[in-house]
Protein backbone atom coordinates (compact mmCIF):
# COMPACT_ATOMS: atom_id res chain seq x y z
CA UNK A 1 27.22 189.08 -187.38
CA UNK A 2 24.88 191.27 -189.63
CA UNK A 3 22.42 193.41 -188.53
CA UNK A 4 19.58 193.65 -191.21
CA UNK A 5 16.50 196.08 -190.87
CA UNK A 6 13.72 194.62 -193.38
CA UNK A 7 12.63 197.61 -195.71
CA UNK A 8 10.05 194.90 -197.70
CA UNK A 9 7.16 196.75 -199.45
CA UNK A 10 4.05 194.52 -198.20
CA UNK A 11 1.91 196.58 -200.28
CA UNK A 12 -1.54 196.73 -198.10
CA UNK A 13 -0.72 193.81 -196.02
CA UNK A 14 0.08 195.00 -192.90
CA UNK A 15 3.37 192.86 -192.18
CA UNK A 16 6.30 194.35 -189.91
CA UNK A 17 9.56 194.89 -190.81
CA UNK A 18 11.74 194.33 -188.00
CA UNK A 19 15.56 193.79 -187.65
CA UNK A 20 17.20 191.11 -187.57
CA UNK A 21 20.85 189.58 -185.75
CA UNK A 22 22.16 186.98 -188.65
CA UNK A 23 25.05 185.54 -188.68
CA UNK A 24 26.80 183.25 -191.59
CA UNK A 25 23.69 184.45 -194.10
CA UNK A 26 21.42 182.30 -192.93
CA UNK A 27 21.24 181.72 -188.80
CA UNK A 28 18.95 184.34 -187.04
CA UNK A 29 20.18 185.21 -183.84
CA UNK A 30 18.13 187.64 -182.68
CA UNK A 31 15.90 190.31 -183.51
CA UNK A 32 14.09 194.03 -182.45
CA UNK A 33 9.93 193.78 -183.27
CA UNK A 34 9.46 197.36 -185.64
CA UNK A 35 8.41 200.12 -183.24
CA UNK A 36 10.31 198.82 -180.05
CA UNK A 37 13.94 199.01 -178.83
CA UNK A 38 14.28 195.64 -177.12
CA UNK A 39 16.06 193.23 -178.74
CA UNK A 40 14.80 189.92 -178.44
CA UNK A 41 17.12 186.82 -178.22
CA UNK A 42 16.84 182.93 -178.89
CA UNK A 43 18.46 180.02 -177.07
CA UNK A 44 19.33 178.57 -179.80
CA UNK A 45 19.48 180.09 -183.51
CA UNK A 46 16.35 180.12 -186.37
CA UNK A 47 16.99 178.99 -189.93
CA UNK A 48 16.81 182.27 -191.85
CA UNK A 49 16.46 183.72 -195.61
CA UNK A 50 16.15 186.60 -196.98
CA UNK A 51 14.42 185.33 -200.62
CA UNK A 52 11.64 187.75 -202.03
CA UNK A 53 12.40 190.53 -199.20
CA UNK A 54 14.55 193.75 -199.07
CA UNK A 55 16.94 194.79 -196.25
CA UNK A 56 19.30 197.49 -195.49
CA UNK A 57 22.59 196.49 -193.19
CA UNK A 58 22.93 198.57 -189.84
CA UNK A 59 26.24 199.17 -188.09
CA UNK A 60 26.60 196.62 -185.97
CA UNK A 61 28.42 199.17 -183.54
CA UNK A 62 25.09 200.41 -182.91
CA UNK A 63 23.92 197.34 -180.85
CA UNK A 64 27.26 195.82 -179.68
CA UNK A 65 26.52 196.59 -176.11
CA UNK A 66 23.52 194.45 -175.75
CA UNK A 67 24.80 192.16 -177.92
CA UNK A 68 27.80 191.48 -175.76
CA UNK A 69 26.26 191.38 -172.50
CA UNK A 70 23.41 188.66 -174.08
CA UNK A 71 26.55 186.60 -175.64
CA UNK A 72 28.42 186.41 -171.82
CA UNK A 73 25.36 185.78 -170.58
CA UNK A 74 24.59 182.39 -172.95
CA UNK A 75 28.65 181.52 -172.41
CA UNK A 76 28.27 181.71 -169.00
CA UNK A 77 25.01 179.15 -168.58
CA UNK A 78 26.43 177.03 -170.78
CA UNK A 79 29.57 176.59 -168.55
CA UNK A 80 26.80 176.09 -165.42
């Protein structure tokens, strides 16, 4: 898994740049909205693409925790 924090120029448009959970280059996982610490999961994973944006990679050591506890969780209800 990659975790990629958007650093896209918008020029004046006022878009955020958030960061995002991808795995295999193109399956968003999950993501944290710019400004917040949450990070915000989906059931099941987004199409994703990085064409005509700019991102930086994070150490994914920085979010394992949460990441872990939200992947036990979905193994878990899926075994329900």
């Amino acid at each position: 898994m990659q975790v990629l924090q958007e650093i896209t120029d918008w020029g004046e448009d006022k878009v955020s740049n958030n960061i995002y959970f991808v795995k295999n280059k193109s399956k968003l996982h999950a993501y944290i909205k710019e400004g917040t610490d949450k990070i915000i999961k989906f059931s099941r994973p987004l199409s994703f693409s990085k064409s005509r944006r700019k991102f930086k990679e994070l150490k994914i050591e920085n979010y394992e925790a949460k990441l872990w506890v939200w992947m036990t969780t979905l193994w878990i209800l899926q075994k329900i």
